[in-house]
PDB file of N, CA and C in Angstrom:
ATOM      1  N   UNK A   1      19.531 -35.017-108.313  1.00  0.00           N
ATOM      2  CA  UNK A   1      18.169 -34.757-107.898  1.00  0.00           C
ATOM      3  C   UNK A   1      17.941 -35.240-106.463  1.00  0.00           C
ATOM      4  N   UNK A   2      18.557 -36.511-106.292  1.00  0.00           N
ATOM      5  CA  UNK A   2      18.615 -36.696-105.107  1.00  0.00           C
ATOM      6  C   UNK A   2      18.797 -35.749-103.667  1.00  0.00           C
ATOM      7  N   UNK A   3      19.974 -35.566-104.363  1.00  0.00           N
ATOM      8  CA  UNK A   3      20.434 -34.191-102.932  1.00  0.00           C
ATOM      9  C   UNK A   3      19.654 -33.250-102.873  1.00  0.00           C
ATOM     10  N   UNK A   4      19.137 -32.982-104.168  1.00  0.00           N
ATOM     11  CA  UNK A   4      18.076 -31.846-103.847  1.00  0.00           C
ATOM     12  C   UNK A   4      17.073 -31.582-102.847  1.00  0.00           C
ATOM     13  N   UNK A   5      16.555 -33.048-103.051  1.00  0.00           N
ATOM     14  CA  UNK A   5      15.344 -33.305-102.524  1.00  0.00           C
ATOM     15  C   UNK A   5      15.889 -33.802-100.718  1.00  0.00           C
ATOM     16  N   UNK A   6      17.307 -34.205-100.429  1.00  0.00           N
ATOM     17  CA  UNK A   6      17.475 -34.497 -99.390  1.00  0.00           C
ATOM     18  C   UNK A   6      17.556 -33.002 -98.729  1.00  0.00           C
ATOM     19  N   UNK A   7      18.122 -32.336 -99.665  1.00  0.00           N
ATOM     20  CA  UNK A   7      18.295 -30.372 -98.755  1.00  0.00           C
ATOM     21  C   UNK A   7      17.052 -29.905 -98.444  1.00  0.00           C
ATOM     22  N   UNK A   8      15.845 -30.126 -99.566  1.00  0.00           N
ATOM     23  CA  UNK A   8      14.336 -29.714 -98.946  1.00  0.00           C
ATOM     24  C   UNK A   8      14.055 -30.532 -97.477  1.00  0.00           C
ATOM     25  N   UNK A   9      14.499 -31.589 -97.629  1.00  0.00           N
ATOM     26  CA  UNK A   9      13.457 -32.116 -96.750  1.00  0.00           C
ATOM     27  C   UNK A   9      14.166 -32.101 -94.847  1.00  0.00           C
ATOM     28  N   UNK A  10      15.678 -31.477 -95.362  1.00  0.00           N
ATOM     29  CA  UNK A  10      15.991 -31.284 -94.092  1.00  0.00           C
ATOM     30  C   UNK A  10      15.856 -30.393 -92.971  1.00  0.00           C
ATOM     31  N   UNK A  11      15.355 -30.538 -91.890  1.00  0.00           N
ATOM     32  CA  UNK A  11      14.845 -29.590 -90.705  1.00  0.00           C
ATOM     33  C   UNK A  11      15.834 -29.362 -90.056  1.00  0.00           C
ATOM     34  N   UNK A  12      17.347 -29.491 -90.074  1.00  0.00           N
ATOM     35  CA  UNK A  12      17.987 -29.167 -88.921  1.00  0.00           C
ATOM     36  C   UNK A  12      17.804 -27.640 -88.996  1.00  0.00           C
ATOM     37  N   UNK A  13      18.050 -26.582 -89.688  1.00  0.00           N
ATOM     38  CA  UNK A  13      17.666 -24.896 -89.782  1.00  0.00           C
ATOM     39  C   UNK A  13      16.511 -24.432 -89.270  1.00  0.00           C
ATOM     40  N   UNK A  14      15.251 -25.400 -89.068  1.00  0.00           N
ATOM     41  CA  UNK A  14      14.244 -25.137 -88.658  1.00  0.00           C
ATOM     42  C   UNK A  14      13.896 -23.772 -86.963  1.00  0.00           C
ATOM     43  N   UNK A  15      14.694 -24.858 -86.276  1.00  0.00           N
ATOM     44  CA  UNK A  15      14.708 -23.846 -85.113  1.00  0.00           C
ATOM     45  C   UNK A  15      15.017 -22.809 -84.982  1.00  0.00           C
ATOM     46  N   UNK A  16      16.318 -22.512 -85.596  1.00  0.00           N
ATOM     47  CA  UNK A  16      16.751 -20.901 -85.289  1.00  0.00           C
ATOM     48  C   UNK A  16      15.704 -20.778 -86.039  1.00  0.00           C
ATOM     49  N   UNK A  17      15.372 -20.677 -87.701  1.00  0.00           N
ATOM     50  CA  UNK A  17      14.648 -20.000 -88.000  1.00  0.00           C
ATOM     51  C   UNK A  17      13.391 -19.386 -87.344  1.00  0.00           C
ATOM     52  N   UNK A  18      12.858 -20.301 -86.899  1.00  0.00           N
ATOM     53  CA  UNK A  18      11.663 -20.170 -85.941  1.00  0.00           C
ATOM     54  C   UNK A  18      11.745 -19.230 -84.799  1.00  0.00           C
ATOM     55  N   UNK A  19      12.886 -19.502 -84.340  1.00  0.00           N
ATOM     56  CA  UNK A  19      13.207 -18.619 -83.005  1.00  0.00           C
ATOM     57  C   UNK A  19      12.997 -17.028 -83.618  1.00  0.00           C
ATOM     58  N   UNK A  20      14.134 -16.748 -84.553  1.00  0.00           N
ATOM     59  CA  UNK A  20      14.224 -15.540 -84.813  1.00  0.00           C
ATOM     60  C   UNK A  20      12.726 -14.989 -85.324  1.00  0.00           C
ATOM     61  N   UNK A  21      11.850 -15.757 -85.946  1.00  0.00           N
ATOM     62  CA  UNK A  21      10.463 -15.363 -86.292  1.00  0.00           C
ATOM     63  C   UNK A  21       9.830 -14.683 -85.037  1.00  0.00           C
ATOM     64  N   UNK A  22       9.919 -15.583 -84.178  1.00  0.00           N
ATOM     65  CA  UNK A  22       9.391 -15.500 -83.072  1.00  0.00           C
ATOM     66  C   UNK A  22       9.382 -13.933 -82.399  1.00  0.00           C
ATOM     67  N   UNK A  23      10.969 -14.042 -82.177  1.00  0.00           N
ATOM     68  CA  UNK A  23      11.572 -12.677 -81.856  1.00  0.00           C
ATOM     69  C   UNK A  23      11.510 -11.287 -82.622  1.00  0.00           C
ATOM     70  N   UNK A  24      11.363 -11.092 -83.465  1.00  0.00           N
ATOM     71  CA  UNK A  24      10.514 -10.785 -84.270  1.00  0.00           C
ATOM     72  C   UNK A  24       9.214 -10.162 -84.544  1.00  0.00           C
ATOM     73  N   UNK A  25       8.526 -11.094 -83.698  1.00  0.00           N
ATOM     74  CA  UNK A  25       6.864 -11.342 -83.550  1.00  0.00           C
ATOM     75  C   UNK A  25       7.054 -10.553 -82.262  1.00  0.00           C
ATOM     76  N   UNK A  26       7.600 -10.376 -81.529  1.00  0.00           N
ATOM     77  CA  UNK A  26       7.540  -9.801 -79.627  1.00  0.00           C
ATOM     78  C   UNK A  26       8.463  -8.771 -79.838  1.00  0.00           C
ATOM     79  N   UNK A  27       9.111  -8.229 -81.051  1.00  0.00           N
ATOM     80  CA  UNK A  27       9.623  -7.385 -80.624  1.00  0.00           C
ATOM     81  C   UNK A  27       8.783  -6.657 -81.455  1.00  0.00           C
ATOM     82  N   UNK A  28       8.032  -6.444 -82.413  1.00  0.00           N
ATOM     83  CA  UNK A  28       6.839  -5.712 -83.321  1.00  0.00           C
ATOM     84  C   UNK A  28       5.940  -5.353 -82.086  1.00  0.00           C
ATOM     85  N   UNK A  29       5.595  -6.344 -81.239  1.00  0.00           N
ATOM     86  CA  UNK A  29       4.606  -6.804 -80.824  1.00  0.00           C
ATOM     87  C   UNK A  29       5.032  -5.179 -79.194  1.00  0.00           C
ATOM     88  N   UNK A  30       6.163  -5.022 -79.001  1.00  0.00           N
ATOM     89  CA  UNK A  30       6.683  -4.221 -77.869  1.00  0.00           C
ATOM     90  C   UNK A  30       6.531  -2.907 -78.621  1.00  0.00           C
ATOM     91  N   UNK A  31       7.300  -2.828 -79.918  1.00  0.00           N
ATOM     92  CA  UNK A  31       7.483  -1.419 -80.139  1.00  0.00           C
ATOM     93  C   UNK A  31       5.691  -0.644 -80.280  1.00  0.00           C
ATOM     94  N   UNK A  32       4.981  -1.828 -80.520  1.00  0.00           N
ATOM     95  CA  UNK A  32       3.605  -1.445 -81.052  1.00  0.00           C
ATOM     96  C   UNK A  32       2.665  -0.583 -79.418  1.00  0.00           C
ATOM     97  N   UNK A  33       3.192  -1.146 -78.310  1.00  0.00           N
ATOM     98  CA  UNK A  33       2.538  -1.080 -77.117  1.00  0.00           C
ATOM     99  C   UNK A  33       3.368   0.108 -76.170  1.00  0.00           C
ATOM    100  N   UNK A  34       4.529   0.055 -76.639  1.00  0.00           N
ATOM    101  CA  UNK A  34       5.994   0.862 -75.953  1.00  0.00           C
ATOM    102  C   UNK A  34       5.144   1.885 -75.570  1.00  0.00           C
ATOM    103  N   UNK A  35       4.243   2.905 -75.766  1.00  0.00           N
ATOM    104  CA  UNK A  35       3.984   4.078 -75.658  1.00  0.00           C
ATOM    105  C   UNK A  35       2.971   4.095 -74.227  1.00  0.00           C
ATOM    106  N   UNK A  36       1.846   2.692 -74.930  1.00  0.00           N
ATOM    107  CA  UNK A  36       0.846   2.939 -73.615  1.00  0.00           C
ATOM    108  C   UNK A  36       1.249   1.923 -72.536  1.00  0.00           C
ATOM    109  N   UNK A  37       2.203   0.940 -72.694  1.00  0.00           N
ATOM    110  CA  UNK A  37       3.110   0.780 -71.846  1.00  0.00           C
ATOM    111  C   UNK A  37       4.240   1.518 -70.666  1.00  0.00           C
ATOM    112  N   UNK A  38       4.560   2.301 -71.198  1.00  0.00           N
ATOM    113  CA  UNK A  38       5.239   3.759 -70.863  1.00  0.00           C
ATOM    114  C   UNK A  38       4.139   4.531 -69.764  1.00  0.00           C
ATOM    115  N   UNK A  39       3.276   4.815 -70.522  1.00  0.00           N
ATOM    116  CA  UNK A  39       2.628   5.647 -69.646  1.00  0.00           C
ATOM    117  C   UNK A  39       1.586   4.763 -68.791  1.00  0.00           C
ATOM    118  N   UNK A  40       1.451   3.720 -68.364  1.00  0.00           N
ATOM    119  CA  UNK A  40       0.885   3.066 -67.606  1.00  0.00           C
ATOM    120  C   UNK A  40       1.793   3.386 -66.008  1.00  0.00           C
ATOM    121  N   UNK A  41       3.115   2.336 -66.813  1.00  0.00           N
ATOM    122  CA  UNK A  41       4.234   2.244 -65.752  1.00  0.00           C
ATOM    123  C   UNK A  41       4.363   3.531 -65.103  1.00  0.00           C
ATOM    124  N   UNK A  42       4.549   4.753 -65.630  1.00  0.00           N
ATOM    125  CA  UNK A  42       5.069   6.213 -65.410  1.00  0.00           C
ATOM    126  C   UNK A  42       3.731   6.218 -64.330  1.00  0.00           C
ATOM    127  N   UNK A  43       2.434   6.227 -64.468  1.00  0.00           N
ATOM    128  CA  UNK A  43       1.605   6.297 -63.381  1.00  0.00           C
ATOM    129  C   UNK A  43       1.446   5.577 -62.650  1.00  0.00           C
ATOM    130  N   UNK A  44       2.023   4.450 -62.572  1.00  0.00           N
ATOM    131  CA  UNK A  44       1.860   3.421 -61.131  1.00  0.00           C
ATOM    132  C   UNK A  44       3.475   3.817 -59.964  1.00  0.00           C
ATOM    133  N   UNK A  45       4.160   4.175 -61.052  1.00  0.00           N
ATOM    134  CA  UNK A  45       5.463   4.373 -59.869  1.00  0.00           C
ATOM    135  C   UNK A  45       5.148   5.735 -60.001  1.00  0.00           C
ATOM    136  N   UNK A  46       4.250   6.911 -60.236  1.00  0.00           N
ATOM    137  CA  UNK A  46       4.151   8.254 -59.799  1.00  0.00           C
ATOM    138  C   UNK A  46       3.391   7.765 -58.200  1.00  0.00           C
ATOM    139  N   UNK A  47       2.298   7.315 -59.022  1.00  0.00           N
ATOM    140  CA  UNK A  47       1.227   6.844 -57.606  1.00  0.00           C
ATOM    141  C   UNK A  47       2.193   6.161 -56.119  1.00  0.00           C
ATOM    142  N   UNK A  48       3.030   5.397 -56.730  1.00  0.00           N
ATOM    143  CA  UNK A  48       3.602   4.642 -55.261  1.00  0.00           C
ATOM    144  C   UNK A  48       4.211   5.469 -54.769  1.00  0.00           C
ATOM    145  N   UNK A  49       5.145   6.420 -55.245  1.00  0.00           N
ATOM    146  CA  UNK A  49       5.737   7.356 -54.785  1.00  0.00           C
ATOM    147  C   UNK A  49       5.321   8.700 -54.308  1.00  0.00           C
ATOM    148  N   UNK A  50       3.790   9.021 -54.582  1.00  0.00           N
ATOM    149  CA  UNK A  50       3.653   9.977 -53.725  1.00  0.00           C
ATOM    150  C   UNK A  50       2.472   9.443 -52.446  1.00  0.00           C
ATOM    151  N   UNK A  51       2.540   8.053 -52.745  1.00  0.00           N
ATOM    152  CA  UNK A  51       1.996   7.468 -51.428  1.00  0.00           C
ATOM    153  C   UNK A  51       2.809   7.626 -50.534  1.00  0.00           C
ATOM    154  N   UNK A  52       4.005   6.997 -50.415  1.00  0.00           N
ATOM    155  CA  UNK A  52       5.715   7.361 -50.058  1.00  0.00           C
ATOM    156  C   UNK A  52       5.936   8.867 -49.342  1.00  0.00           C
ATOM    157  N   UNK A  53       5.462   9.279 -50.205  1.00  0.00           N
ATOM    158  CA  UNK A  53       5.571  10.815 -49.386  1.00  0.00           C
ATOM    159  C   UNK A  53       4.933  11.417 -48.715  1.00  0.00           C
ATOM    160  N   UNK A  54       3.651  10.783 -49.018  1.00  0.00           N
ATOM    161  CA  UNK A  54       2.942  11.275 -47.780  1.00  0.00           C
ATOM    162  C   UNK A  54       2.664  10.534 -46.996  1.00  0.00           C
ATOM    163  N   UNK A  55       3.125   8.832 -46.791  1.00  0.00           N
ATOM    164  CA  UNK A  55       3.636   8.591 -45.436  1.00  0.00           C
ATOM    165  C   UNK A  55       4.475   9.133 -45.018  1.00  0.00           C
ATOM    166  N   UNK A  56       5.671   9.596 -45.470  1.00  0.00           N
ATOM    167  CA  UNK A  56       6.807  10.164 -44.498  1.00  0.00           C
ATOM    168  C   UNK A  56       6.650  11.511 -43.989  1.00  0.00           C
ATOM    169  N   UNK A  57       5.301  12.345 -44.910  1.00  0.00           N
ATOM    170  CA  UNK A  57       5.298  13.765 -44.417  1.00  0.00           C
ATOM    171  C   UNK A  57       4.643  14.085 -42.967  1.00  0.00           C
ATOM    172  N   UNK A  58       3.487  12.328 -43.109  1.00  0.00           N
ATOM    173  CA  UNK A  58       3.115  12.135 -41.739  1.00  0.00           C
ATOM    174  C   UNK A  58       3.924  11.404 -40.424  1.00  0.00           C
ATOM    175  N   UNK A  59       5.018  11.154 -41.090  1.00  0.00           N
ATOM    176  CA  UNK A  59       6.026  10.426 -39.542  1.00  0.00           C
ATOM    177  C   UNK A  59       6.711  11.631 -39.273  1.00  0.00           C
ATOM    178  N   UNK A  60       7.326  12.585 -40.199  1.00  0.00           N
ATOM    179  CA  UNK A  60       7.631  14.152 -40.100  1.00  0.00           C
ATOM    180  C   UNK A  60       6.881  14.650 -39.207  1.00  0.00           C
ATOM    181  N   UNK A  61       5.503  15.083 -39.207  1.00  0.00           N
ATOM    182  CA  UNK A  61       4.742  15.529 -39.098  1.00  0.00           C
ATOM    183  C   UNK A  61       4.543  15.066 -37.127  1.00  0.00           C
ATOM    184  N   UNK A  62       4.483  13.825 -37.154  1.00  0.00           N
ATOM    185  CA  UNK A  62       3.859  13.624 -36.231  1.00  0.00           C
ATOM    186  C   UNK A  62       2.507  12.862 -35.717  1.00  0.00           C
ATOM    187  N   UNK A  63       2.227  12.997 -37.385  1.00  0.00           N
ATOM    188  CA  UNK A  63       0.134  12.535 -37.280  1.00  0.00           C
ATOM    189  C   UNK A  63       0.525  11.023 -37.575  1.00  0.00           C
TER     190      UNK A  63
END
């Protein structure tokens, strides 16, 4: 009975366990957002990039 009660009461497993919870928790937490995440990003590097271009159409250009 003894040992029993010494295996409950031991925490060394604690951490990984925890960790992997964790991980877990942020990766639910990504797949849940992945989409409007996606399309956020997709419009901020559309936007920088056709800023991009139309600075260079104006060093082209001349203006």
């Amino acid at each position: 009975m003894k040992s029993l009660v010494a295996y409950l009461k031991d925490e060394s497993g604690q951490t990984s366990t925890e960790y992997i919870l964790l991980v877990a928790v942020v990766a639910m937490i990504v797949f849940k957002f992945k989409d409007t995440a996606g399309k956020r990003l997709t419009s901020i590097t559309d936007s920088v990039f056709n800023k991009a271009d139309t600075m260079v159409e104006g060093i082209d250009t001349g203006n």
